[in-house]
Protein backbone atom coordinates (compact mmCIF):
# COMPACT_ATOMS: atom_id res chain seq x y z
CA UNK A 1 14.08 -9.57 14.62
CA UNK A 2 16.89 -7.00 14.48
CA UNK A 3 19.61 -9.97 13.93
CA UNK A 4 17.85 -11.43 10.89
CA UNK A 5 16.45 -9.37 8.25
CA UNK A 6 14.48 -11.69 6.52
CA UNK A 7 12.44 -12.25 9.13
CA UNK A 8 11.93 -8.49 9.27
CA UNK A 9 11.49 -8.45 5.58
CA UNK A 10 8.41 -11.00 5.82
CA UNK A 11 6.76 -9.01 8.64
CA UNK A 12 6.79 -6.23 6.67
CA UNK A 13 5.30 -7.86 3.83
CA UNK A 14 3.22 -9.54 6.16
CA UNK A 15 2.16 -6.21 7.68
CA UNK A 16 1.17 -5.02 4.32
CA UNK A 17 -0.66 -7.68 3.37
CA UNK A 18 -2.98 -7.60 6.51
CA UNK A 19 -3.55 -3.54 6.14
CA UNK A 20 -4.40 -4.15 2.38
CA UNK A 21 -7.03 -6.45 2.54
CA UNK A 22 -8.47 -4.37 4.98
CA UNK A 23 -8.63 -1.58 2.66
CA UNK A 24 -10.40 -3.63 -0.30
CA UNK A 25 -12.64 -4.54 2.34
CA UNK A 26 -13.44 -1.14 3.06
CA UNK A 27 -13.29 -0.34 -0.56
CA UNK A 28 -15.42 -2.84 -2.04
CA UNK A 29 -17.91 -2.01 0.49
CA UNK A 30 -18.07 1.62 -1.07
CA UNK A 31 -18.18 0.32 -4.95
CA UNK A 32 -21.07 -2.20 -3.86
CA UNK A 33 -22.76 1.26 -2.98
CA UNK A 34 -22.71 2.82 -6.38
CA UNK A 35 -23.78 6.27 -6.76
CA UNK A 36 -21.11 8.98 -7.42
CA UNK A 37 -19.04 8.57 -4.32
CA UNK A 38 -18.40 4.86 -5.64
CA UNK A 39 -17.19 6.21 -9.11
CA UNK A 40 -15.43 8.77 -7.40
CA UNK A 41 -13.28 6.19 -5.41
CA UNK A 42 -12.65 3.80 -8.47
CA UNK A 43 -11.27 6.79 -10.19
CA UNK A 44 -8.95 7.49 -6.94
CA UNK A 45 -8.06 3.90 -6.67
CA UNK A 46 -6.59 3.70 -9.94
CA UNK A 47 -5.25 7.45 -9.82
CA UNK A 48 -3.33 6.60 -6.54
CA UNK A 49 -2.43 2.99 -7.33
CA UNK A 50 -0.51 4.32 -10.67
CA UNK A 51 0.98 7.07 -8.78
CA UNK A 52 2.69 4.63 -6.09
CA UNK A 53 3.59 2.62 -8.25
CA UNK A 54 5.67 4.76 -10.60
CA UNK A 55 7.18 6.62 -7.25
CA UNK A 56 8.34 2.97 -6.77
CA UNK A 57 9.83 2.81 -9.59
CA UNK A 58 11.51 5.61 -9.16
CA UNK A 59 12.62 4.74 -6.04
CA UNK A 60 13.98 1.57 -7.67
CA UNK A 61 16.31 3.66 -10.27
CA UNK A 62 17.66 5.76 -8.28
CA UNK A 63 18.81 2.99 -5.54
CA UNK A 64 16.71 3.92 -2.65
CA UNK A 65 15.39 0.59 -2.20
CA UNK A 66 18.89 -0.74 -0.81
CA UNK A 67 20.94 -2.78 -2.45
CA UNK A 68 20.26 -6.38 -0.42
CA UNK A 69 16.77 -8.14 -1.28
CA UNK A 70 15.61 -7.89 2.32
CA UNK A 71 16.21 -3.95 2.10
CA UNK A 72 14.03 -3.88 -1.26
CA UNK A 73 11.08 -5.96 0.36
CA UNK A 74 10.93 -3.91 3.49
CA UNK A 75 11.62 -0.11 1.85
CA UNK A 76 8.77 -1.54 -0.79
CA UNK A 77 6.50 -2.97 1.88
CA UNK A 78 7.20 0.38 3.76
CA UNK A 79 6.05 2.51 0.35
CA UNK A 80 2.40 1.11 0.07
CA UNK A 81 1.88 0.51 3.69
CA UNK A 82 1.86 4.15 3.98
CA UNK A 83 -0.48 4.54 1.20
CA UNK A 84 -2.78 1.64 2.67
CA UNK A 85 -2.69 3.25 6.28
CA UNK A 86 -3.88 6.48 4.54
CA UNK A 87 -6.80 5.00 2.40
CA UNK A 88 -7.80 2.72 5.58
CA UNK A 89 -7.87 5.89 7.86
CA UNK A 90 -9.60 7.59 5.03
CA UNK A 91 -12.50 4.96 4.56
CA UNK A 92 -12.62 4.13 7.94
CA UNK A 93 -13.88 7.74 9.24
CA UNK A 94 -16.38 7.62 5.83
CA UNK A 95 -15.12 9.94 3.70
């Protein structure tokens, strides 16, 4: 995978991908639940999902994405995974 970088470039998107819908599984079970805990984690959905989002962007202007395509997709892919492994370790234990 080392010798061609889109390939590694779709795994991490890939990756991503698999670890997200994991999380809106997890999360959508929680919302179904209602109560407060459920309007507590819309609220931190939306907090966290414009926070990553402008650190992208950030990320984006000041060239730490790379400057090849592949390097984008994976350094992107590599921002929110670590966001989704965080929320799916988070869920996962109930909290």
């Amino acid at each position: 995978m080392k010798s061609n970088p889109w390939l590694r470039a779709s795994f991490s998107a890939l990756t991503l991908s698999v670890e997200a819908s994991s999380v809106i599984a997890l999360r959508m079970m929680k919302l179904v639940a209602g109560g407060k805990a459920a309007e507590r984690e819309a609220r931190r959905m939306v907090n966290e999902k414009i926070k990553a989002n402008l650190n992208l962007g950030v990320k984006a202007m000041t060239g730490k994405l790379g400057s090849t395509p592949q390097s984008v997709i994976e350094k992107t892919s590599k921002h929110y995974n670590r966001k989704v492994r965080a929320n799916k370790r988070r869920l996962s234990s109930g909290q």
